[in-house]
C-alpha atoms as a PDB file:
ATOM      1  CA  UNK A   1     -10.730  59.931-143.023  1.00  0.00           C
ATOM      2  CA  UNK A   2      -8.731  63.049-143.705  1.00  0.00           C
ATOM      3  CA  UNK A   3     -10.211  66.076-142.120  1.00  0.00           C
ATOM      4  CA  UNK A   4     -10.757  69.592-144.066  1.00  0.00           C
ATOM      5  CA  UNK A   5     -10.029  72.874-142.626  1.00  0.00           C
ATOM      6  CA  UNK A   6     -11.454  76.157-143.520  1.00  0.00           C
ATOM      7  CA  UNK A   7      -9.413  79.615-143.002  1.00  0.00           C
ATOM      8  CA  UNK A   8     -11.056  81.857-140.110  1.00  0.00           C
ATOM      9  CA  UNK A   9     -13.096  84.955-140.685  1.00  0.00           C
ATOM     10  CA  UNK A  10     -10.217  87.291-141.535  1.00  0.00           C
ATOM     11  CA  UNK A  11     -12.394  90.041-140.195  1.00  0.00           C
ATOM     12  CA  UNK A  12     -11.698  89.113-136.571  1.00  0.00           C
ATOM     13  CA  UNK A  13      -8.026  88.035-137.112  1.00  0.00           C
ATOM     14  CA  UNK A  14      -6.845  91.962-138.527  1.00  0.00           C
ATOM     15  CA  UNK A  15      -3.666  92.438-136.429  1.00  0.00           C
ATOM     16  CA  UNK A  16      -2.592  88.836-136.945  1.00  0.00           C
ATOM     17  CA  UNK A  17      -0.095  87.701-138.369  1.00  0.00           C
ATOM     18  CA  UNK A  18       0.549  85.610-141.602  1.00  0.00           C
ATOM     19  CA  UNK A  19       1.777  82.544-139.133  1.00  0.00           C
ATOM     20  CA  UNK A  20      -1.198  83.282-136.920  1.00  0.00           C
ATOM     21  CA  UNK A  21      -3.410  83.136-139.864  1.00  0.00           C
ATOM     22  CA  UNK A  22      -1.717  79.805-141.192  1.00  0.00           C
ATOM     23  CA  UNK A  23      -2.053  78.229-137.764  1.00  0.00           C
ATOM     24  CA  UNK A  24      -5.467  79.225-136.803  1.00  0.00           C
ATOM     25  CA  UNK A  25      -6.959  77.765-140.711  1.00  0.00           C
ATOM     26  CA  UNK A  26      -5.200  74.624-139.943  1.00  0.00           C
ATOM     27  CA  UNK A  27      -6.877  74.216-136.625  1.00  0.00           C
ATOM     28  CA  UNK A  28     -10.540  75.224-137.889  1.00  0.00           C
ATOM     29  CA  UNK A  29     -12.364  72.366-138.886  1.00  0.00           C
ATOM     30  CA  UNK A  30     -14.660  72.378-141.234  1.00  0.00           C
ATOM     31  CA  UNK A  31     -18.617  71.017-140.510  1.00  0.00           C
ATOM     32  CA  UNK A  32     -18.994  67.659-141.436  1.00  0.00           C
ATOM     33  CA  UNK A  33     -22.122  67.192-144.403  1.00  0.00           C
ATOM     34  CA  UNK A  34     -25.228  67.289-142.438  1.00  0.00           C
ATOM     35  CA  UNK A  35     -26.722  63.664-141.839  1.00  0.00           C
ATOM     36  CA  UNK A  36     -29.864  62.303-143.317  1.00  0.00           C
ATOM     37  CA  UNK A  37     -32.959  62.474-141.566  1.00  0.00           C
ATOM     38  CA  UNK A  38     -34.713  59.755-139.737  1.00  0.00           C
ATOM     39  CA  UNK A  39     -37.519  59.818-142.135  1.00  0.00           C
ATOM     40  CA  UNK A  40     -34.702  59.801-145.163  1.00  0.00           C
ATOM     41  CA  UNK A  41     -32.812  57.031-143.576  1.00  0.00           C
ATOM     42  CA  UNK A  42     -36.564  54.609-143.267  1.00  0.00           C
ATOM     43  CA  UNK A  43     -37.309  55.439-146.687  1.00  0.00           C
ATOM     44  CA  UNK A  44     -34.174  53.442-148.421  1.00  0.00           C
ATOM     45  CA  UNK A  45     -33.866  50.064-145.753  1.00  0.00           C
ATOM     46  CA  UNK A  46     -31.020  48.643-148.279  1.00  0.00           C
ATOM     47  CA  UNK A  47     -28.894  51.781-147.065  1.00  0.00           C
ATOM     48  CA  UNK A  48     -28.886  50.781-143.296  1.00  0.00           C
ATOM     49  CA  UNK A  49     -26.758  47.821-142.375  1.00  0.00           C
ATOM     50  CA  UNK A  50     -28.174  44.789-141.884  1.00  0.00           C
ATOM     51  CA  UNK A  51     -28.210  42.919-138.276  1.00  0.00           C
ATOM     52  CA  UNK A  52     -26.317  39.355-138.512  1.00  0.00           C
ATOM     53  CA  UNK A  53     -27.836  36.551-137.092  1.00  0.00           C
ATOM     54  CA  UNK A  54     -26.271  34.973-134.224  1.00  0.00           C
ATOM     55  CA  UNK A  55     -26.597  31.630-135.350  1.00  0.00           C
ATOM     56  CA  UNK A  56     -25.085  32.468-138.336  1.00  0.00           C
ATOM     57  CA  UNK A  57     -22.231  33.267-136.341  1.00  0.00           C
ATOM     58  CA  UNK A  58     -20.249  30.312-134.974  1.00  0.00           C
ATOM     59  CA  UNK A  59     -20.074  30.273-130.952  1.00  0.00           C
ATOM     60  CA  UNK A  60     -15.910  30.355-130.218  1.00  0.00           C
ATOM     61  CA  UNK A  61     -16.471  31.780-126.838  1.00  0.00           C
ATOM     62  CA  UNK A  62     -15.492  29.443-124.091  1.00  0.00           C
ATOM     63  CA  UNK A  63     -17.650  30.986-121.532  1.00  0.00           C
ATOM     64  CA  UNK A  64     -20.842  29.619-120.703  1.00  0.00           C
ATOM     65  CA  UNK A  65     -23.410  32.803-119.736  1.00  0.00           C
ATOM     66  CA  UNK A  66     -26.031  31.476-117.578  1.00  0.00           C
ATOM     67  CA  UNK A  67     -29.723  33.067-117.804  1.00  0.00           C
ATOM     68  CA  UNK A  68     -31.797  31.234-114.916  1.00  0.00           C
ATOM     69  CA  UNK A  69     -31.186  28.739-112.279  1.00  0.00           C
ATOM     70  CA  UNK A  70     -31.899  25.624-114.926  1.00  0.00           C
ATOM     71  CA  UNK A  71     -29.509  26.876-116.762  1.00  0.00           C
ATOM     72  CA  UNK A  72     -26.840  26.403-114.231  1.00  0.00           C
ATOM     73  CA  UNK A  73     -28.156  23.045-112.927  1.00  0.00           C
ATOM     74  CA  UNK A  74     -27.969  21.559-116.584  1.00  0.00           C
ATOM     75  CA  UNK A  75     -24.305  22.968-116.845  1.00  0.00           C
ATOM     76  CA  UNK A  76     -23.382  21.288-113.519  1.00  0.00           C
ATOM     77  CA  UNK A  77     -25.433  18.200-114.722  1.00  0.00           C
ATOM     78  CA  UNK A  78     -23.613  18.790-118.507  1.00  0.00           C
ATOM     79  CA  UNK A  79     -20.037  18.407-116.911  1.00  0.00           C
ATOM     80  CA  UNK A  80     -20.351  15.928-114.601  1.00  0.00           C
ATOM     81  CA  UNK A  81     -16.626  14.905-115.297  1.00  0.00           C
ATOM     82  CA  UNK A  82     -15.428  18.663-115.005  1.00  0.00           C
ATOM     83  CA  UNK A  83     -14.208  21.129-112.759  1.00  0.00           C
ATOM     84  CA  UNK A  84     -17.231  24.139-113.183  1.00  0.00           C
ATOM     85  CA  UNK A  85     -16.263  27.901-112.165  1.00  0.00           C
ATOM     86  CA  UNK A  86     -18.691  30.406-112.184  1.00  0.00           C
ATOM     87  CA  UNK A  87     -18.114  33.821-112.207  1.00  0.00           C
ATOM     88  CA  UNK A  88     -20.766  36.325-111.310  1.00  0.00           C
ATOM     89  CA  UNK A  89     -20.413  39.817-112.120  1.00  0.00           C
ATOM     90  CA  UNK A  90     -21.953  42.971-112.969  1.00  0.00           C
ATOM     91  CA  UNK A  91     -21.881  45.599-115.471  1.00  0.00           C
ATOM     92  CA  UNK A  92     -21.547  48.423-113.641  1.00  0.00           C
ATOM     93  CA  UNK A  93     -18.811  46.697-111.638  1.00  0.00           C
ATOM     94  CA  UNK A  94     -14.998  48.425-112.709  1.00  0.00           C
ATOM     95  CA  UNK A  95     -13.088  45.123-110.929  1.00  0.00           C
ATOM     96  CA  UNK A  96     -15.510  43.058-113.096  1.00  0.00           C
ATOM     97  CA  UNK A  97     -14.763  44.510-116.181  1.00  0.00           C
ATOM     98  CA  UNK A  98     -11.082  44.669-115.663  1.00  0.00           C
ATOM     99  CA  UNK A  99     -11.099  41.124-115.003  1.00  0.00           C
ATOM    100  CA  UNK A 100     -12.873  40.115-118.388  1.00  0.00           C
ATOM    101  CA  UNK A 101      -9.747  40.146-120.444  1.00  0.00           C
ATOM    102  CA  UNK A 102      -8.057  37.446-117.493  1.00  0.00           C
ATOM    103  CA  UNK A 103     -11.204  35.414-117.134  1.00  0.00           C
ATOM    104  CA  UNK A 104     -11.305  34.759-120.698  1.00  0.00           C
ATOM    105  CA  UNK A 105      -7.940  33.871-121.299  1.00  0.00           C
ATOM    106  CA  UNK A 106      -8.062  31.386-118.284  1.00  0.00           C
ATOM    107  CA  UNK A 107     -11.214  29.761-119.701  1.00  0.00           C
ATOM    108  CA  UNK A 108      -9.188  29.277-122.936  1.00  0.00           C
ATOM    109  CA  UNK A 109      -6.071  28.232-121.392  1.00  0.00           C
ATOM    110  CA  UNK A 110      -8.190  25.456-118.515  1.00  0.00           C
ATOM    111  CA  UNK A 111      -9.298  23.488-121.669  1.00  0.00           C
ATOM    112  CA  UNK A 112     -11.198  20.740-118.662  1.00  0.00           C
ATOM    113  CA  UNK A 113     -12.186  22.882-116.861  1.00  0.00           C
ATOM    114  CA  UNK A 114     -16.192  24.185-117.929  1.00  0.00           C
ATOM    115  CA  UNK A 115     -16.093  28.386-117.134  1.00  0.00           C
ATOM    116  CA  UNK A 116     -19.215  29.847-116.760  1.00  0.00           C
ATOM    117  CA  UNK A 117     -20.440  33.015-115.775  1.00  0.00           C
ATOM    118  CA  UNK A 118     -23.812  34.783-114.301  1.00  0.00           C
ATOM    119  CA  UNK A 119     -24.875  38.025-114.239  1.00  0.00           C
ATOM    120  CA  UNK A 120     -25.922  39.462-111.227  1.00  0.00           C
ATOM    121  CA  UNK A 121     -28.146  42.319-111.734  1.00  0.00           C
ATOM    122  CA  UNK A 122     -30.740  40.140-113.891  1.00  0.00           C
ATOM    123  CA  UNK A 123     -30.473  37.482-111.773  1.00  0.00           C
ATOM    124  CA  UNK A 124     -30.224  38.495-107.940  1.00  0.00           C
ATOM    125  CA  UNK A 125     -32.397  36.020-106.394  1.00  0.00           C
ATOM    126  CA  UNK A 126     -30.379  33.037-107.983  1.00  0.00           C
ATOM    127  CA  UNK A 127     -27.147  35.050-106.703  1.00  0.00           C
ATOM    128  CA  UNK A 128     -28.275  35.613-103.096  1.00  0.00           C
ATOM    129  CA  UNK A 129     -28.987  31.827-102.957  1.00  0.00           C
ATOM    130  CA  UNK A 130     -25.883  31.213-103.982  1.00  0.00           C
ATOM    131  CA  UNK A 131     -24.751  33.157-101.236  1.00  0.00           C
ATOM    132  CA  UNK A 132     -22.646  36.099-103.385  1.00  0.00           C
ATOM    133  CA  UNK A 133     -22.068  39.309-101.488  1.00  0.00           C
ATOM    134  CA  UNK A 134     -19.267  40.904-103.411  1.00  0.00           C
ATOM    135  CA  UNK A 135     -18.405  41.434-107.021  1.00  0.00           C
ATOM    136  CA  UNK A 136     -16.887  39.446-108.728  1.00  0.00           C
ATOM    137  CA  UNK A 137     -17.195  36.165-106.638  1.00  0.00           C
ATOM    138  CA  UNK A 138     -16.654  32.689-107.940  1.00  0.00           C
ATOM    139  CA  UNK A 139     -17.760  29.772-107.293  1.00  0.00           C
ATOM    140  CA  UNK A 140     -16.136  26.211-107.944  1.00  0.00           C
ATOM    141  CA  UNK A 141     -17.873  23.110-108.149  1.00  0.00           C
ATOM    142  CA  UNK A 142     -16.554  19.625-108.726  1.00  0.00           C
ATOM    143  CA  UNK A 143     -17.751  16.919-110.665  1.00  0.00           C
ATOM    144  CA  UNK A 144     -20.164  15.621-107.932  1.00  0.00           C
ATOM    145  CA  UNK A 145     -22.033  18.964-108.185  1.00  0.00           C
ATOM    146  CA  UNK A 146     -20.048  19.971-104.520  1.00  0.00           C
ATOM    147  CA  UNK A 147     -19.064  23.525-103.758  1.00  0.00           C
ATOM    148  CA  UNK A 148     -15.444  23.364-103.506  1.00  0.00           C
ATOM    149  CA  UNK A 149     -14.633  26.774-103.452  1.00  0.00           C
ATOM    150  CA  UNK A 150     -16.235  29.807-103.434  1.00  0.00           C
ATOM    151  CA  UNK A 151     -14.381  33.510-103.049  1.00  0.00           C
ATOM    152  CA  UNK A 152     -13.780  36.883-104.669  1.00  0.00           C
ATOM    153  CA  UNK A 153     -11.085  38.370-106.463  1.00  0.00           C
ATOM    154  CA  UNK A 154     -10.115  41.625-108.353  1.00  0.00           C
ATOM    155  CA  UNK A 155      -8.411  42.235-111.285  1.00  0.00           C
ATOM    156  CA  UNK A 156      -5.303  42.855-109.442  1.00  0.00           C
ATOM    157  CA  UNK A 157      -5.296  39.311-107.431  1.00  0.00           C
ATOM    158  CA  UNK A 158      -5.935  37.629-111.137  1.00  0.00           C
ATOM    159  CA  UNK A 159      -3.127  34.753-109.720  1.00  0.00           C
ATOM    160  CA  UNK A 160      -5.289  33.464-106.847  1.00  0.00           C
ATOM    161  CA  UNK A 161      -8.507  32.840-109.361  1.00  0.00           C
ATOM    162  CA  UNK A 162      -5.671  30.990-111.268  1.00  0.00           C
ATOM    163  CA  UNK A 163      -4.002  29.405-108.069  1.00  0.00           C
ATOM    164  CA  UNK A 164      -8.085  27.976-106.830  1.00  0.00           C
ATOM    165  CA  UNK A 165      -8.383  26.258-110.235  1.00  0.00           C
ATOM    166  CA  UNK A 166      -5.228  24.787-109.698  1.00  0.00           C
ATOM    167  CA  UNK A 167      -6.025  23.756-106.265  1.00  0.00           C
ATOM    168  CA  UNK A 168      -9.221  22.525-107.368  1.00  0.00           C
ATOM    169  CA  UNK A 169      -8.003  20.190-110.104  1.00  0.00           C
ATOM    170  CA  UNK A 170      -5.173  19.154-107.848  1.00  0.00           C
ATOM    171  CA  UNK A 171      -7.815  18.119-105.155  1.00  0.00           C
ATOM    172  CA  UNK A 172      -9.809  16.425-107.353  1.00  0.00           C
ATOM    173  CA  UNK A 173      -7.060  13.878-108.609  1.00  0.00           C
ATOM    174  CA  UNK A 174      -6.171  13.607-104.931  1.00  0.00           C
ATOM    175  CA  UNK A 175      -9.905  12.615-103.952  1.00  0.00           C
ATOM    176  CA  UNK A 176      -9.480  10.213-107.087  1.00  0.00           C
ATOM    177  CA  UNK A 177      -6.295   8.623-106.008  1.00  0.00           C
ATOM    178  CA  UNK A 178      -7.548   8.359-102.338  1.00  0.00           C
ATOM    179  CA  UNK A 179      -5.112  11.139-100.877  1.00  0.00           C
ATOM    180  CA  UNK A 180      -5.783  13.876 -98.471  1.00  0.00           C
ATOM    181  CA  UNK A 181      -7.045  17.161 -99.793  1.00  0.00           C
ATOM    182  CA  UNK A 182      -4.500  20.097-100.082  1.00  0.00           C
ATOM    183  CA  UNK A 183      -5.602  23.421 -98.149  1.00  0.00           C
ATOM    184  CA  UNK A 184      -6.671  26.400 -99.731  1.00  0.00           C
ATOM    185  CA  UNK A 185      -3.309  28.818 -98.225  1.00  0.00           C
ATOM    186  CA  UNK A 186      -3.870  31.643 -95.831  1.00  0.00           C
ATOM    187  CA  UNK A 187      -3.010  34.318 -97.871  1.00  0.00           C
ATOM    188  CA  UNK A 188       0.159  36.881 -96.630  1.00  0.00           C
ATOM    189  CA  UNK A 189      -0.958  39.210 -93.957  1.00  0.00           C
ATOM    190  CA  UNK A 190      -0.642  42.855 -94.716  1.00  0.00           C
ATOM    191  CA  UNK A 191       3.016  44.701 -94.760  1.00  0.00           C
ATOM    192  CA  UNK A 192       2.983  46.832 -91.588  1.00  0.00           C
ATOM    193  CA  UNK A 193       1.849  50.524 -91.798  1.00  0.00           C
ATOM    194  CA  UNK A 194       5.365  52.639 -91.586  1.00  0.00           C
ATOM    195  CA  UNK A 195       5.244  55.829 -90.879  1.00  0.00           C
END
C-alpha cells in the first residue's frame, strides 16, 4: 500500500528552507481514513471475513498435540510399532519457541518415528507425573510403551534431540536383533574458564 504525505504547516517552518520544506512533506504522513465503528462493522456480517472450518482444512501437520492424559495413552497405544517423542513446552517459554521451527522439521524428516507434543501450562498435573521440571523436556518411548529417554534441550543443542532419536531407533533394532543396547554419551565437559 503506497503511503500519502501531506506538506507541514508552513506557518511553523518560516526560516526553512525549500529542501527543508521538501524533506519534512515527504516525511509527514498523512492520517489513514478513520475505521468503521463496531456498531457499523455488526450491521453488514458479509463485510467481515468469515472463520474457516478446521475440518475443512486438511491436517498436514506431523505433530500430534496432546490435550489430556487419554490422549497420550491412545497415542502410545496408536503406535505400538513406533518410536513416540513427546515434547512438552510452553508458550511463554523463548527456548521453546525457538525450537518449533527444528522440532517440526525433525518430525517431518523421522517419517517412523510418531512426534507428539504437550503443553504444559494447561496440563501441569499430567506434566509433573511425567516427571518434567524444565522446558522443553522430551520424552521417548518405545514401542512397548517404555521410557527410553527422557531429557531437555534448547534451541541451541537442536543435534542432541536429533542424536536421542537416533540412539533410540538404533537401540530398538539392537533389542530386536538381540544385541546390547548402545549408551546414551556423556556429553563434553565444559572448556576451562581462561582468564
Amino acid at each position: 500500500m503506497a503511503a500519502t504525505f501531506v506538506l507541514a504547516n508552513p506557518l511553523h517552518v518560516r526560516n526553512s528552507s525549500r529542501f527543508e520544506l521538501h524533506q519534512r512533506a515527504l516525511l509527514t504522513p498523512r492520517r489513514p481514513p478513520p475505521r468503521a465503528t463496531l456498531a457499523e462493522r455488526l450491521a453488514s456480517p458479509a463485510s467481515m471475513p468469515q472463520p474457516t472450518t478446521p475440518a475443512a482444512q486438511p491436517s498436514t501437520d506431523p505433530v500430534t498435540v496432546l490435550d489430556n492424559e487419554q490422549d497420550l495413552l491412545a497415542t502410545l497405544a496408536r503406535s505400538a510399532n513406533q518410536l513416540v517423542v513427546i515434547r512438552v513446552h510452553a508458550r511463554w517459554c523463548r527456548s521453546c519457541r525457538a525450537l518449533e521451527p527444528k522440532w517440526r522439521r525433525l518430525a517431518r524428516e523421522f517419517e517412523h518415528v510418531h512426534f507428539a507434543e504437550l503443553e504444559f501450562e494447561a496440563h501441569r498435573m499430567l506434566a509433573a507425573r511425567l516427571a518434567v521440571k524444565v522446558m522443553p523436556t522430551f520424552l521417548i518411548y518405545d514401542a512397548e510403551r517404555n521410557k527410553v529417554d527422557h531429557f531437555s534441550c534448547g534451541p541451541r543443542r537442536a543435534g542432541v534431540l536429533r542424536d536421542r532419536i537416533e540412539l533410540a531407533i538404533t537401540n530398538r533394532q539392537r533389542r530386536i536383533d538381540g544385541l546390547p543396547l548402545l549408551e546414551v554419551p556423556e556429553s563434553a565437559p565444559p572448556p576451562p574458564n581462561v582468564v
